[in-house]
N, C-alpha and C. Protein backbone atom coordinates (compact mmCIF):
# COMPACT_ATOMS: atom_id res chain seq x y z
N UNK A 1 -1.97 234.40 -94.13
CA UNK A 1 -2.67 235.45 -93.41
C UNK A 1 -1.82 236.71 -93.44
N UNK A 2 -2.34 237.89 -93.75
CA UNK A 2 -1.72 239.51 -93.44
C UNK A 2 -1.92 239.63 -92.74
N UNK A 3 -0.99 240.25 -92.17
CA UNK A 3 -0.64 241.27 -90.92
C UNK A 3 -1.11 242.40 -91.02
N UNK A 4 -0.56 243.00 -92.30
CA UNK A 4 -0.25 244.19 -92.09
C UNK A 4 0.36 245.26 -91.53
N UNK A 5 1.67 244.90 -91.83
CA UNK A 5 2.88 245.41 -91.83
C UNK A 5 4.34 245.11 -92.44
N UNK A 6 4.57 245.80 -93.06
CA UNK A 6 5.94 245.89 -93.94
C UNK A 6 7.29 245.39 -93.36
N UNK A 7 8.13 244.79 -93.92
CA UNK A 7 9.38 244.26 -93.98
C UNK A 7 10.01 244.95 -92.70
N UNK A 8 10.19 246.55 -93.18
CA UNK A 8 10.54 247.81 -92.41
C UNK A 8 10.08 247.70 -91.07
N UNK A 9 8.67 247.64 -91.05
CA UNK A 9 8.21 248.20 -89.62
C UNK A 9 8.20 246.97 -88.66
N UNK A 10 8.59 246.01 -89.26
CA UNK A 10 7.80 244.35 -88.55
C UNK A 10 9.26 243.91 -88.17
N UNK A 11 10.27 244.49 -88.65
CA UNK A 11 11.71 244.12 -88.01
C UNK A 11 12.39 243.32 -88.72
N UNK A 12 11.96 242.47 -90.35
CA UNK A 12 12.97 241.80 -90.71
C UNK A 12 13.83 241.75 -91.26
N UNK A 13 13.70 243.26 -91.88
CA UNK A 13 15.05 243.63 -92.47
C UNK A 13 16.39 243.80 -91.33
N UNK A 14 16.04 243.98 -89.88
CA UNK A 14 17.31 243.28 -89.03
C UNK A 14 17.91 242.12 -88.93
N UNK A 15 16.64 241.25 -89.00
CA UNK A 15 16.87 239.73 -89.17
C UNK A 15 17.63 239.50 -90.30
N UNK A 16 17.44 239.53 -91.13
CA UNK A 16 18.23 239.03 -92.21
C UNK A 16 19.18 240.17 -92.72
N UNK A 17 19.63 241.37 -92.44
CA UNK A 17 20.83 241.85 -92.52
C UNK A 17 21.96 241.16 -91.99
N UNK A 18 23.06 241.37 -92.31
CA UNK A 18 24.20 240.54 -92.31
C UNK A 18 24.59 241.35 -90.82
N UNK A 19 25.33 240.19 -90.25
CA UNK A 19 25.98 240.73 -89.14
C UNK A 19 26.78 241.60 -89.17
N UNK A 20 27.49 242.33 -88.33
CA UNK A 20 28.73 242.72 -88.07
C UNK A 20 30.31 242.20 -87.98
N UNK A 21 31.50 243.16 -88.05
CA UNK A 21 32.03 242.08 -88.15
C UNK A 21 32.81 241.10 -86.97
N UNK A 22 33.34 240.11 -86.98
CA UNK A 22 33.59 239.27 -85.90
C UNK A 22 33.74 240.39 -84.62
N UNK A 23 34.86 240.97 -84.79
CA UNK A 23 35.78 241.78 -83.63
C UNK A 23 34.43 242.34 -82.97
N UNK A 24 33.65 242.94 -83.68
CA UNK A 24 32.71 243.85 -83.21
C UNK A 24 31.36 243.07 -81.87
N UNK A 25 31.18 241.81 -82.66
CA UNK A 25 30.00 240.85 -82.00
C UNK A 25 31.39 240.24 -80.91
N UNK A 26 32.32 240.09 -81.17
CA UNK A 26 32.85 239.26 -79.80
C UNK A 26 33.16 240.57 -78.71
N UNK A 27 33.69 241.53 -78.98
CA UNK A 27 33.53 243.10 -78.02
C UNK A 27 32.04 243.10 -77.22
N UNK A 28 30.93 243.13 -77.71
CA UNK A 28 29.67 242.52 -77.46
C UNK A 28 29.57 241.85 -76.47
N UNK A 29 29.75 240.31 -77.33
CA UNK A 29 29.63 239.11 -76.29
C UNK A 29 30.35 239.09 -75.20
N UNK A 30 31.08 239.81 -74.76
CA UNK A 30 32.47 239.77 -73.60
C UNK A 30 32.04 241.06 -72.84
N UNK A 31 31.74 242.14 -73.29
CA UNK A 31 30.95 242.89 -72.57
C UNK A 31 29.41 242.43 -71.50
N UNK A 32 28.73 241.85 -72.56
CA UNK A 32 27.67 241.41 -71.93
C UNK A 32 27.51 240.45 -70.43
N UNK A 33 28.99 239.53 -71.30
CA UNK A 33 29.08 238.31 -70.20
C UNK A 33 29.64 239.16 -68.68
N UNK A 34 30.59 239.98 -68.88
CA UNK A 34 31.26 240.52 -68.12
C UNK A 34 30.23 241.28 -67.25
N UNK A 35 29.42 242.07 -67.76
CA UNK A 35 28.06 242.54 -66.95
C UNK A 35 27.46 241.78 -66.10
N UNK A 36 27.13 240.85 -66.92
CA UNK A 36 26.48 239.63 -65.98
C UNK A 36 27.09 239.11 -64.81
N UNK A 37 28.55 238.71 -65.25
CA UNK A 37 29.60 238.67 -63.99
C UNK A 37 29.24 239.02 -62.86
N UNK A 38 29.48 240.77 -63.67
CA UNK A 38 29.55 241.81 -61.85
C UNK A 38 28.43 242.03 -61.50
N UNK A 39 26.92 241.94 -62.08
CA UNK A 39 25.61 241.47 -61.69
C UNK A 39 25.45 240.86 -60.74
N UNK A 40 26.21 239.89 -60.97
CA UNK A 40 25.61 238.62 -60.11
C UNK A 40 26.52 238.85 -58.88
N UNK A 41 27.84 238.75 -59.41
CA UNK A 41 28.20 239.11 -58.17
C UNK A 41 28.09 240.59 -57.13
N UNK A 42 27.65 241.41 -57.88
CA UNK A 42 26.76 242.59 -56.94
C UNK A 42 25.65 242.31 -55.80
N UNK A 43 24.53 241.94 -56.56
CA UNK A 43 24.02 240.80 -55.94
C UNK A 43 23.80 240.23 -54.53
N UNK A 44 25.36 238.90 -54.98
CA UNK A 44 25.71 238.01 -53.82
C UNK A 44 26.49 239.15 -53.39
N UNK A 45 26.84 239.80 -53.12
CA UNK A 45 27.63 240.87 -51.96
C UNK A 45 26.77 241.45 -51.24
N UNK A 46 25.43 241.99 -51.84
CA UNK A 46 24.36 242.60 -51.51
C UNK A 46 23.26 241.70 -50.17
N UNK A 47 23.68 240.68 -50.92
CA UNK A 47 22.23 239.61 -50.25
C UNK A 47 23.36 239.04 -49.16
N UNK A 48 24.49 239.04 -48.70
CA UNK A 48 25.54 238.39 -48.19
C UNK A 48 25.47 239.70 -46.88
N UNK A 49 25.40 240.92 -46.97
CA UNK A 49 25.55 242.00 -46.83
C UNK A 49 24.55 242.36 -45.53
N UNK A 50 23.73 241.86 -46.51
CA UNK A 50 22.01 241.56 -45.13
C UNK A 50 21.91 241.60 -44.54
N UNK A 51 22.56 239.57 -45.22
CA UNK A 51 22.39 238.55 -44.22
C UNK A 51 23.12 238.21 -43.16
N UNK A 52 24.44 238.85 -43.03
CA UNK A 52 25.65 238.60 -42.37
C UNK A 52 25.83 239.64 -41.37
């Protein structure tokens, strides 16, 4: 079945481009996690904050 839409516009030329290199995706991944961290614990300070 067509879609109708190209490689380009449909996103898979991201998909199958090659990653980046290590240093760059683990800077990333450690950023992200680290967000999440102080997320969450924003959060529980917030909802603690309330409630207390």
């Amino acid at each position: 079945m067509r879609t109708g839409c190209s490689a380009a516009r449909c996103g898979e030329a991201a998909i199958t481009a090659e990653p980046g290199p290590l240093w760059r995706r683990l800077v990333w991944f450690a950023a992200l996690w680290l967000g999440g961290v102080l997320t969450v614990g924003a959060v529980a300070w917030v909802i603690r904050a309330v409630l207390l």
